[in-house]
Protein backbone atom coordinates (compact mmCIF):
# COMPACT_ATOMS: atom_id res chain seq x y z
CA UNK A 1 0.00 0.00 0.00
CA UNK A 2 1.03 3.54 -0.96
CA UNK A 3 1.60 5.58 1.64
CA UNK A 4 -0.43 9.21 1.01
CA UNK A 5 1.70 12.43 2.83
CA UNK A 6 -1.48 14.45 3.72
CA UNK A 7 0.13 17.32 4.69
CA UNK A 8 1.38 18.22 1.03
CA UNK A 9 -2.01 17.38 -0.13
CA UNK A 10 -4.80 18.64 2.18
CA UNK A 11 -3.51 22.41 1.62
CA UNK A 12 -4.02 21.59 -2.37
CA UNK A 13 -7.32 20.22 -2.11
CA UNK A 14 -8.28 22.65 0.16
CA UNK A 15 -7.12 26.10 -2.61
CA UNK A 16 -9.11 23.68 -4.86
CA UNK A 17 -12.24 23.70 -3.27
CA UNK A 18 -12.30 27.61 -2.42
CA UNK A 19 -11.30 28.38 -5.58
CA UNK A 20 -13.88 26.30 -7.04
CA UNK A 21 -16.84 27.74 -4.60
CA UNK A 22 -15.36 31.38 -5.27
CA UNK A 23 -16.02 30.77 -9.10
CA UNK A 24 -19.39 29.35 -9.02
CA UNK A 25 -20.58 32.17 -6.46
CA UNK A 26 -19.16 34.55 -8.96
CA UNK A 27 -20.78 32.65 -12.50
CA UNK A 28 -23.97 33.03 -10.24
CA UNK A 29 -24.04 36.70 -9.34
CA UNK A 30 -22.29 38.12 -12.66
CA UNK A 31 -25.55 38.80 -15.32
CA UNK A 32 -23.06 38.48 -18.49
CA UNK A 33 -20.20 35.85 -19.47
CA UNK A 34 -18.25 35.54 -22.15
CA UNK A 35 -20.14 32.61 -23.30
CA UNK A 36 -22.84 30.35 -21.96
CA UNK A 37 -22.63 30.08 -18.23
CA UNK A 38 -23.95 26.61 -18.28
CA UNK A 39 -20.81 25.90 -20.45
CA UNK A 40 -18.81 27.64 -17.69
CA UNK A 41 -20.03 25.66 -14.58
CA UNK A 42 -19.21 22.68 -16.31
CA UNK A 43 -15.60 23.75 -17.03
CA UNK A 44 -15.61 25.15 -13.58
CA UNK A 45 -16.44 22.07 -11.55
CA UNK A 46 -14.61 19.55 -14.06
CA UNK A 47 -11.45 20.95 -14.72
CA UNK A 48 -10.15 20.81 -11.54
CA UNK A 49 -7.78 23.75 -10.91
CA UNK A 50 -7.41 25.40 -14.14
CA UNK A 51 -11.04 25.46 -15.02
CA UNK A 52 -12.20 28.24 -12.19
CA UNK A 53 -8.84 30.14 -13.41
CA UNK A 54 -9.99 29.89 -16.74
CA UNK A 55 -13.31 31.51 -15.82
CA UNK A 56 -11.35 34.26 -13.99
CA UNK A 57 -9.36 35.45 -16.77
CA UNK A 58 -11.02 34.26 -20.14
CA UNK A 59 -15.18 33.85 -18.76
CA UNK A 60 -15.89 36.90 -16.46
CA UNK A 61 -16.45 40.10 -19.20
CA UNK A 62 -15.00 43.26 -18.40
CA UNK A 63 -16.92 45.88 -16.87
C-alpha cells in the first residue's frame, strides 16, 4: 500500500475547493459571461484547478 503524505495534499485540495466555490458564487451573481454560463459551470467544476482560473481570466467580461 502507498503511503499518502497528507500534509502536502490537504492544503491543495483545500485552494481547490475555495477556488472552485469562489467561481461558481461569482458565474452566479455576474448577469453576463463571455459565453454560456452553463458551459462555464461545467468547465468550472470539471477541470479541476485550471477550469475556475480559466473563468477568472477568459469567462468573467469586463466591466
Amino acid at each position: 500500500m502507498v503511503d499518502i503524505n497528507w500534509a502536502l495534499i490537504a492544503p491543495i485540495l483545500i485552494i481547490e475547493f475555495i477556488l472552485l466555490l469562489v467561481a461558481i458564487v461569482d458565474l452566479v451573481k455576474v448577469k453576463e459571461t463571455n459565453g454560456p454560463k452553463w458551459l462555464w459551470a461545467i468547465i468550472i467544476v470539471l477541470v479541476s484547478i485550471l477550469g475556475p482560473v480559466l473563468y477568472f481570466i477568459i469567462g468573467r467580461r469586463s466591466r
